[in-house]
Protein backbone atom coordinates (compact mmCIF):
# COMPACT_ATOMS: atom_id res chain seq x y z
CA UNK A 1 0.00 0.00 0.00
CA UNK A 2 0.98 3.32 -0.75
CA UNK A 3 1.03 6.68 1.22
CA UNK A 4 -2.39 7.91 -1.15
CA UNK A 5 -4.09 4.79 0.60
CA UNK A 6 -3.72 6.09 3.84
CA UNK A 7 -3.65 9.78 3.56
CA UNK A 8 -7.14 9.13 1.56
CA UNK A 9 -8.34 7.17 4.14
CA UNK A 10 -7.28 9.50 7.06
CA UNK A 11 -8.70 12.59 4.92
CA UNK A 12 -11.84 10.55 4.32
CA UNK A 13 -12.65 9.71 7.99
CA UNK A 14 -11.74 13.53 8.96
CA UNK A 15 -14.61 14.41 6.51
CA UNK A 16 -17.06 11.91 7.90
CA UNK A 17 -16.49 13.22 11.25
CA UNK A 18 -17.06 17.06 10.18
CA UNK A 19 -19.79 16.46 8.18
CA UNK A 20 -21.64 14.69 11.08
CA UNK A 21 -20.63 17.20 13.71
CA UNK A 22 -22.32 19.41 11.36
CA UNK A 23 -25.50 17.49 10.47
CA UNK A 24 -25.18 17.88 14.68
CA UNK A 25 -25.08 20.86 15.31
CA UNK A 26 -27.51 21.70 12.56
CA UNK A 27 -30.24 19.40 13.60
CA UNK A 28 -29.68 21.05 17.32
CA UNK A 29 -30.51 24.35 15.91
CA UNK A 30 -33.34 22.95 13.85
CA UNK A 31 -34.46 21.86 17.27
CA UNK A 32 -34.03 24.57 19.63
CA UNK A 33 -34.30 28.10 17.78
CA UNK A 34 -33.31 30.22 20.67
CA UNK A 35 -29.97 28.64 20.57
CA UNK A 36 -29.33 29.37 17.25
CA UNK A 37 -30.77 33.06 17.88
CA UNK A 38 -28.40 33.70 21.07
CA UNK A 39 -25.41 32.09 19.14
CA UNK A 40 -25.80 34.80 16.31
CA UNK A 41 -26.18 36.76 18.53
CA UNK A 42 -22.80 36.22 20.09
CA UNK A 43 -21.55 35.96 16.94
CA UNK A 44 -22.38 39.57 15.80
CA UNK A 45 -20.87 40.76 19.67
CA UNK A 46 -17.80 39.01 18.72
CA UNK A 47 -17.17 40.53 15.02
CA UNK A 48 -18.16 43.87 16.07
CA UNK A 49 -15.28 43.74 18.95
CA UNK A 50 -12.71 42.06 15.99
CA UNK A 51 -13.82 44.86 13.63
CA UNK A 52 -13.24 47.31 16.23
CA UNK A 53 -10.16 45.84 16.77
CA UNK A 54 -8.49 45.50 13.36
CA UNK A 55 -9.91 49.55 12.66
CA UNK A 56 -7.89 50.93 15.42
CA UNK A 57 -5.08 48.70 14.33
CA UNK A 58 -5.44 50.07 10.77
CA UNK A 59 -6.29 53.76 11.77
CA UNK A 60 -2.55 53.71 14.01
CA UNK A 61 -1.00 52.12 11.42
CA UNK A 62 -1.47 54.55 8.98
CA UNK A 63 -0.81 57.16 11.49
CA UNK A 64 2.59 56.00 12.27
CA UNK A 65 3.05 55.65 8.32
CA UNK A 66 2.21 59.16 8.13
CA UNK A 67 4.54 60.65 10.68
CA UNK A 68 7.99 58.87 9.31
């Protein structure tokens, strides 16, 4: 047997086990909407702190660019 064999065979198991976490985690939403509503939710908290974030990064950035 060759390397393919196995790498295809790891790769191929990795994929099972995403695509039923996801069928998971989907059917948990389907099942409980408020958990799916609190988790975008959180979700929209978290990317407005990250875009915060990476503007102030990018607004001193180009201040110190500015200055030299």
């Amino acid at each position: 047997m060759g390397v393919g064999c196995c790498c295809g065979m790891i790769g191929g198991c990795l994929l099972v086990l995403l695509l039923v976490a996801g069928a998971g985690v989907g059917l948990y939403f389907w099942l409980f909407p408020e958990a799916r509503n609190e988790s975008i939710t959180e979700v929209e908290a978290v990317w407005g702190r990250v875009k915060t974030d990476v503007d102030t990064g990018l607004e001193k950035a180009k201040s110190n660019q500015e200055k030299n």
